[in-house]
C-alpha atoms as a PDB file:
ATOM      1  CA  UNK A   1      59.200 115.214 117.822  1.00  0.00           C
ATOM      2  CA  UNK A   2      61.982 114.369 115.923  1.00  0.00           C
ATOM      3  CA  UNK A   3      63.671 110.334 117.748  1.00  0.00           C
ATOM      4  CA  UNK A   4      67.218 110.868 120.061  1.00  0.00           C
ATOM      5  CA  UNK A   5      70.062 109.531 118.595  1.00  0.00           C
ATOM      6  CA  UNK A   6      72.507 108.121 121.610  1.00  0.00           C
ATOM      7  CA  UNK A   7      75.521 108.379 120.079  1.00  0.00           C
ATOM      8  CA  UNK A   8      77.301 107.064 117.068  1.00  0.00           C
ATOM      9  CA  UNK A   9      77.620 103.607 116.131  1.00  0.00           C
ATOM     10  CA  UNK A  10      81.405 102.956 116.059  1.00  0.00           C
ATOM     11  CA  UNK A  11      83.282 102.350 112.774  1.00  0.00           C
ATOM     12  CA  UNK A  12      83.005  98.791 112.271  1.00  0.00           C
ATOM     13  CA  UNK A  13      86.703  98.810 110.193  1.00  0.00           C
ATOM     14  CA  UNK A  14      87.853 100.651 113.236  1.00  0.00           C
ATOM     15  CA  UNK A  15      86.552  97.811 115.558  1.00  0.00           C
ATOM     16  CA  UNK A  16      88.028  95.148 113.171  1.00  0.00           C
ATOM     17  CA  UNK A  17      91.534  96.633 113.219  1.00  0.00           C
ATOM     18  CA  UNK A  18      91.145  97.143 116.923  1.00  0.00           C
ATOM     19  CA  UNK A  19      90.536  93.528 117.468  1.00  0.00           C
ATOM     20  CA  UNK A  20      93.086  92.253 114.977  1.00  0.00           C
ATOM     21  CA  UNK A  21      95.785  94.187 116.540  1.00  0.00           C
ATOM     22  CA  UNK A  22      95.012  93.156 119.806  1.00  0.00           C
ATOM     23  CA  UNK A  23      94.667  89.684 118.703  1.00  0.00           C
ATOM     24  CA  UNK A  24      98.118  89.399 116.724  1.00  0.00           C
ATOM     25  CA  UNK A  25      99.447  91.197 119.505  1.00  0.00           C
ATOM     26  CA  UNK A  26      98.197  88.350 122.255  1.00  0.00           C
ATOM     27  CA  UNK A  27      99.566  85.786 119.933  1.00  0.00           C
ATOM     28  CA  UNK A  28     103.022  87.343 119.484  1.00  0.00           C
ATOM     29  CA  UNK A  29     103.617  87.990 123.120  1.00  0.00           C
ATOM     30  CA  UNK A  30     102.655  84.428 123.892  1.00  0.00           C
ATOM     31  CA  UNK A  31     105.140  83.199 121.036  1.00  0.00           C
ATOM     32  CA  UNK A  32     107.613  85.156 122.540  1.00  0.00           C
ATOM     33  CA  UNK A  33     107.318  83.942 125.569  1.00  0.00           C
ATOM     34  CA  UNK A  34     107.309  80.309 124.791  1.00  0.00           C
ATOM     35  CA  UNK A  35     110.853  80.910 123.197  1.00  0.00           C
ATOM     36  CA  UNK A  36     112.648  82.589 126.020  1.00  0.00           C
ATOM     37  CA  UNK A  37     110.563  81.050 128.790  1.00  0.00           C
ATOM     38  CA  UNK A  38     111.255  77.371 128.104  1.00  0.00           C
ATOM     39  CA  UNK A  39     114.138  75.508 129.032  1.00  0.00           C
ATOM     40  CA  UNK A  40     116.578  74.025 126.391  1.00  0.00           C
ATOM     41  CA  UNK A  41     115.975  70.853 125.617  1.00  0.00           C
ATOM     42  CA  UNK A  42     119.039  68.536 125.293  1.00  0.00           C
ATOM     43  CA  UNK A  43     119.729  67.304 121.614  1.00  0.00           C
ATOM     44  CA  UNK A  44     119.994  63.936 121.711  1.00  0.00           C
ATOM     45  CA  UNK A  45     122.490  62.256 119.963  1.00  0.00           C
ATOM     46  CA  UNK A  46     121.820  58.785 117.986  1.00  0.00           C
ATOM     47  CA  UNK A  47     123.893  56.605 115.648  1.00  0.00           C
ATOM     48  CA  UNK A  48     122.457  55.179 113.195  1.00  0.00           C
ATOM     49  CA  UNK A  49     121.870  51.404 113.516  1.00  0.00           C
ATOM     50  CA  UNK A  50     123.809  48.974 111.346  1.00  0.00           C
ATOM     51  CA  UNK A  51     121.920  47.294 108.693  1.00  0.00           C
ATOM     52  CA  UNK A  52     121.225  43.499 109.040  1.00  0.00           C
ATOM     53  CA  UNK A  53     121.380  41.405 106.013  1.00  0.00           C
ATOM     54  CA  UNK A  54     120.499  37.747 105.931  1.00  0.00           C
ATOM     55  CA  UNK A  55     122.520  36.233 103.499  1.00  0.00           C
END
């Protein structure tokens, strides 16, 4: 009696593109919303300070 195979094992390239585009896709979406979700931050403005020199 010859042993069952169950079933194929799945392309392992296959499952690493899978999980890469999943991945870069989680990561983009999260980028994106970072950018549009937050609120603007004020620039803040700042002279430059005056040099002191001791003479």
């Amino acid at each position: 009696m010859s042993p069952k195979r169950r079933g194929r094992r799945p392309d392992l390239f296959k499952v690493l593109l899978t999980g890469l585009t999943v991945g870069m896709t989680l990561t983009l979406g999260y980028q994106i919303s970072l950018y549009y979700g937050a609120q603007v931050q004020p620039m803040a403005e700042r002279a430059p300070t005056p040099s002191i020199v001791d003479g």
